[in-house]
Protein backbone atom coordinates (compact mmCIF):
# COMPACT_ATOMS: atom_id res chain seq x y z
CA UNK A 1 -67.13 70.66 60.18
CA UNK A 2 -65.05 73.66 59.01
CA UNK A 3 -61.56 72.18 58.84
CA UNK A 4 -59.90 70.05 56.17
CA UNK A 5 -58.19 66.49 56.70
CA UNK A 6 -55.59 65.86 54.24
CA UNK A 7 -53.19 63.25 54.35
CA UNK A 8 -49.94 62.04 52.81
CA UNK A 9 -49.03 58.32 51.84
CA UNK A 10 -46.08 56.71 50.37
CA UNK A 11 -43.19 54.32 50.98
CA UNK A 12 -40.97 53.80 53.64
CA UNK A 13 -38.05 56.82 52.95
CA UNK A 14 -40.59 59.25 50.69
CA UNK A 15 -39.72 62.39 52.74
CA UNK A 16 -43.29 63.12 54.15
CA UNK A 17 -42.68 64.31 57.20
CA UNK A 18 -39.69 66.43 56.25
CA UNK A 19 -42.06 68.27 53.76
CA UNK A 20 -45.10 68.27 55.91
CA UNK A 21 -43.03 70.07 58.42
CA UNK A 22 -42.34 72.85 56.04
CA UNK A 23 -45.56 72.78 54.68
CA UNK A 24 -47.18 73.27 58.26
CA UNK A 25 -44.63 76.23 58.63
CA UNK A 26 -45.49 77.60 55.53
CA UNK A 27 -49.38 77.70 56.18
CA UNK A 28 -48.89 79.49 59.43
CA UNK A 29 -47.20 82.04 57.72
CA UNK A 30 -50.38 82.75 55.28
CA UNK A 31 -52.19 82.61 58.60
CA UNK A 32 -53.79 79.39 57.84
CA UNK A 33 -54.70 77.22 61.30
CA UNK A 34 -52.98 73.94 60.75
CA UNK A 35 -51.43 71.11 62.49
CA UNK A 36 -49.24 68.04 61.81
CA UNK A 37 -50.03 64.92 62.82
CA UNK A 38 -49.28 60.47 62.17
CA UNK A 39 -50.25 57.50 62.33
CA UNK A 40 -50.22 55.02 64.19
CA UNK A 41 -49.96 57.83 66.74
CA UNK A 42 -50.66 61.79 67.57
CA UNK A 43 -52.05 60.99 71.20
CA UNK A 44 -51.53 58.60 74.01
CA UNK A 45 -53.19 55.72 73.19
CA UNK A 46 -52.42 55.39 69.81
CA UNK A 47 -48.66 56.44 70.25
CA UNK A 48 -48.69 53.31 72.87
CA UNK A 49 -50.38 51.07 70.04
CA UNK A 50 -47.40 52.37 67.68
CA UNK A 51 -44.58 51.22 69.74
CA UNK A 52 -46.29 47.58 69.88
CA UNK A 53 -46.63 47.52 65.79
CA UNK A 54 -43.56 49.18 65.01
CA UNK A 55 -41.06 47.11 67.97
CA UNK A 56 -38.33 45.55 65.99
CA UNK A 57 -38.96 42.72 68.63
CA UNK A 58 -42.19 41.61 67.72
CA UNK A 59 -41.38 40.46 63.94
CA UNK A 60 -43.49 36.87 64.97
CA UNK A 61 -46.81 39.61 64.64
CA UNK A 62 -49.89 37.78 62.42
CA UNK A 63 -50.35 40.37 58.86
CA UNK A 64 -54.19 40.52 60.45
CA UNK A 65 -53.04 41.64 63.88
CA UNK A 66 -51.49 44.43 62.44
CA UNK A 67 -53.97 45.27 60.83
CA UNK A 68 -56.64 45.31 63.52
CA UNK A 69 -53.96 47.53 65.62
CA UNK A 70 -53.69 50.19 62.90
CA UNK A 71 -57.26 50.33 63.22
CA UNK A 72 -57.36 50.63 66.70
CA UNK A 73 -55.12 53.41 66.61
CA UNK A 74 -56.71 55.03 63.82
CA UNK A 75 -60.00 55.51 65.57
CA UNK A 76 -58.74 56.22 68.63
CA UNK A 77 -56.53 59.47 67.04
CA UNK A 78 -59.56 60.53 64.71
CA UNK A 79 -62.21 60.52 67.47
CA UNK A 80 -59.78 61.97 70.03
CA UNK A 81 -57.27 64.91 67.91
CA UNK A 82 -58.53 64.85 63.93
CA UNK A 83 -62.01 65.64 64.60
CA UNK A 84 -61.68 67.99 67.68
CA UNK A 85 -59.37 70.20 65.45
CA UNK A 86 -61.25 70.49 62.55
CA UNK A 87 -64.48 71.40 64.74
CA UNK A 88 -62.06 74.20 65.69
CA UNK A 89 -61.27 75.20 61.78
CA UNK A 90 -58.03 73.60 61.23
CA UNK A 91 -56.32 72.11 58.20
CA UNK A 92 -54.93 68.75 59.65
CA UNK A 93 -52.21 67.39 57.74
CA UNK A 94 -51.66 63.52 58.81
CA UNK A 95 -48.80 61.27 57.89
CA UNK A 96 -50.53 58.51 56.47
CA UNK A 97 -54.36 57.13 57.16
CA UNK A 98 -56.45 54.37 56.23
CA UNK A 99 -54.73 53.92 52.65
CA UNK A 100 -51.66 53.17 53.83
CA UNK A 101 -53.58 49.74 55.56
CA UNK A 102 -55.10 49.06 52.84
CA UNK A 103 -51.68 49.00 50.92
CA UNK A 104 -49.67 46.97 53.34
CA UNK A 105 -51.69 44.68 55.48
CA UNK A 106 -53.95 44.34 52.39
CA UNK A 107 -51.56 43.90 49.33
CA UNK A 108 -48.11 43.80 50.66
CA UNK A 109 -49.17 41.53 53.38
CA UNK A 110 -51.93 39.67 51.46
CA UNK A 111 -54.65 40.09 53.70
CA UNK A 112 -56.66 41.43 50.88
CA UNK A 113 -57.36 44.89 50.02
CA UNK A 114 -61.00 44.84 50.33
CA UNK A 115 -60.93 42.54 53.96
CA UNK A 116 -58.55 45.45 55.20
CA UNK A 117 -61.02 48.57 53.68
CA UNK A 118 -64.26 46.40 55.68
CA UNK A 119 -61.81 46.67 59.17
CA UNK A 120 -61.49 50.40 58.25
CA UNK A 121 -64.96 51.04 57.91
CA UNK A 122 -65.79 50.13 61.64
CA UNK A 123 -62.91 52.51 62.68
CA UNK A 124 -63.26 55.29 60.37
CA UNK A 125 -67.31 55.65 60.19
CA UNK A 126 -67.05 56.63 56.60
CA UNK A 127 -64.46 59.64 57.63
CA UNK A 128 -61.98 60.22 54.56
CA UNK A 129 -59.68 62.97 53.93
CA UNK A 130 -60.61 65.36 51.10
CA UNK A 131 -57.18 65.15 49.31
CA UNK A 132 -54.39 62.51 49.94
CA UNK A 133 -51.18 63.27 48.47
CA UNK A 134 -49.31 60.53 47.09
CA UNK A 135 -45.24 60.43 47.49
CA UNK A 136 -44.06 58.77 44.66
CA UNK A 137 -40.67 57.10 44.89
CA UNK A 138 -39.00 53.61 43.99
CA UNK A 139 -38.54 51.71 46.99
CA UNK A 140 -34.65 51.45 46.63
CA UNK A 141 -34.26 54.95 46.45
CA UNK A 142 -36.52 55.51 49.79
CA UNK A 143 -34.20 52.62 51.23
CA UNK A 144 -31.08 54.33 50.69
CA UNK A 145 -32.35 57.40 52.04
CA UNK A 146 -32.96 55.93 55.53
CA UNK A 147 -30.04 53.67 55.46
CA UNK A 148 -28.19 57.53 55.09
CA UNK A 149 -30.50 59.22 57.68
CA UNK A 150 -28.50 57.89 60.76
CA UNK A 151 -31.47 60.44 63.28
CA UNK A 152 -34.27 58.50 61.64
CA UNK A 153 -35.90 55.87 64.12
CA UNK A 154 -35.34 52.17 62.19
CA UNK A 155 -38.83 50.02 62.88
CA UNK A 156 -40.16 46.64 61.96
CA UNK A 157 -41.03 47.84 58.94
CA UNK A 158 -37.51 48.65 57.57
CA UNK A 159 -36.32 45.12 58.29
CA UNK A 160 -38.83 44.06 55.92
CA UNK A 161 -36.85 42.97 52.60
CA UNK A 162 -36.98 45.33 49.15
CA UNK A 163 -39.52 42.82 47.78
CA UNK A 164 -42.02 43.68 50.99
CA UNK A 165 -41.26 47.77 49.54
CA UNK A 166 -41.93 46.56 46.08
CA UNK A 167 -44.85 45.10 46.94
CA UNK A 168 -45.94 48.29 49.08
CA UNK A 169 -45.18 50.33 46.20
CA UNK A 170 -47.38 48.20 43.71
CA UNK A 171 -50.56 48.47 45.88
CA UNK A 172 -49.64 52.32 46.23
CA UNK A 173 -50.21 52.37 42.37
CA UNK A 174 -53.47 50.48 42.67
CA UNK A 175 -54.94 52.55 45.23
CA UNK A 176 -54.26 55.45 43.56
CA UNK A 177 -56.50 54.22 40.60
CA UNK A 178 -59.46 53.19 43.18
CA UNK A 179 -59.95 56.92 43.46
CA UNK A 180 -57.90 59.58 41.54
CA UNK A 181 -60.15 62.30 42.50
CA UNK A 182 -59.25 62.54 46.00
CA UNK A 183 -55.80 60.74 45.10
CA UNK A 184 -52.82 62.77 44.03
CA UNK A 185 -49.33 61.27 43.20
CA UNK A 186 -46.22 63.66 43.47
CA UNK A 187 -42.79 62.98 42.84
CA UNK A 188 -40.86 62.13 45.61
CA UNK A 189 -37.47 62.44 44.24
CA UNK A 190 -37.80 66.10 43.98
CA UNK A 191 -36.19 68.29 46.35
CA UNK A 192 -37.57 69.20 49.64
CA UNK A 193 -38.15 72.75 48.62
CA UNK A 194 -39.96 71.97 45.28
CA UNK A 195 -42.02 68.79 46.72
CA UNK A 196 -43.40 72.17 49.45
CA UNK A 197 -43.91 74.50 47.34
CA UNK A 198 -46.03 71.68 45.20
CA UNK A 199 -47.82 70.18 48.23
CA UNK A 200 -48.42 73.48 49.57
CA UNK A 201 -50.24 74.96 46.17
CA UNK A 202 -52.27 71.52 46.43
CA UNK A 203 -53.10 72.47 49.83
CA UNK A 204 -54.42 76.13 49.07
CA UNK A 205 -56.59 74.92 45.82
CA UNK A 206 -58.69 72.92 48.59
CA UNK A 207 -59.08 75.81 50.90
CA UNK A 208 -60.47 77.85 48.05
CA UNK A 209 -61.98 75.26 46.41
């Protein structure tokens, strides 16, 4: 496979698809083939499965249904858009992946980190992204940014209360011990221009690398 799957993680508020936006737009301009994409989503199916998890309606959902839905999702978009376009030569930037289960269904939730990696394993077939790129931010600060984004969509997620996003941000700092090789933390309070051009030279040290 030709392509290269990286994918961006953080807290609710952390800017990442603002900056993988640019960054897409950036990459086309070096001529680079490359597409943005999310999860729970990118195609039918799994966009469906995302308006199930994410309806502010369905707050009475069990922490392990959740987590079997991300995973249902997750295969669905890797089998059906991730893979396809990096058969084709693509650099396929996705807005989160199977870390971000891991981090809330398995900490924040208390599932268990390790019972939410085994789901994973059935979805993902051993499939991880060569870099993920960590945006670091305190939770309050992401919360005040979305409480002052009045065009941002407001899920089930955001109702959660700041010691859910403390939580979420805890596990985000134990994951990115697990495996700091293909883990890199950024700092998320940095301005959308700098947290490109920084993503972006991340980015091109892959493609040569």
């Amino acid at each position: 496979m030709s392509g290269l799957f990286i994918t961006l993680e953080g807290g609710e508020g952390a800017g990442k698809t603002t900056v993988a936006n640019s960054v897409i737009e950036r990459l086309s301009l070096l001529g680079i083939k490359a597409i943005y994409t999310r999860e729970p989503g990118g195609i039918k199916i799994a966009e469906k499965i995302r308006e199930v998890i994410l309806d502010r309606n369905h707050t009475e959902m069990d922490g392990r249904t959740e987590a079997l839905l991300y995973a249902a999702a997750r295969r669905q978009h890797l089998v059906e858009k991730v893979r396809p376009a990096m058969e084709k030569g693509y650099v396929v930037l996705c807005d989160r992946f199977v870390d971000s289960s891991i981090v809330y269904q398995g900490y924040a939730r208390g599932i268990g980190m390790d019972e939410v990696r085994k789901i994973n394993e059935f979805a993902i077939e051993g499939f991880m992204p060569k870099l993920t790129i960590f945006f670091d931010i305190p939770p309050q600060e992401g919360l005040k940014r979305i409480s002052e984004n009045k065009g941002r969509e407001v899920n089930r997620l955001d109702l959660e209360d700041l010691s859910f996003h403390e939580l979420v941000y805890e596990g985000y700092k134990k994951q990115v011990l697990t495996d700091p090789s293909r883990i890199i933390s950024v700092d998320a309070t940095k301005s959308i221009k700098e947290l490109t051009n920084e993503v972006c030279a991340l980015i091109l040290d892959q493609i040569k690398g």
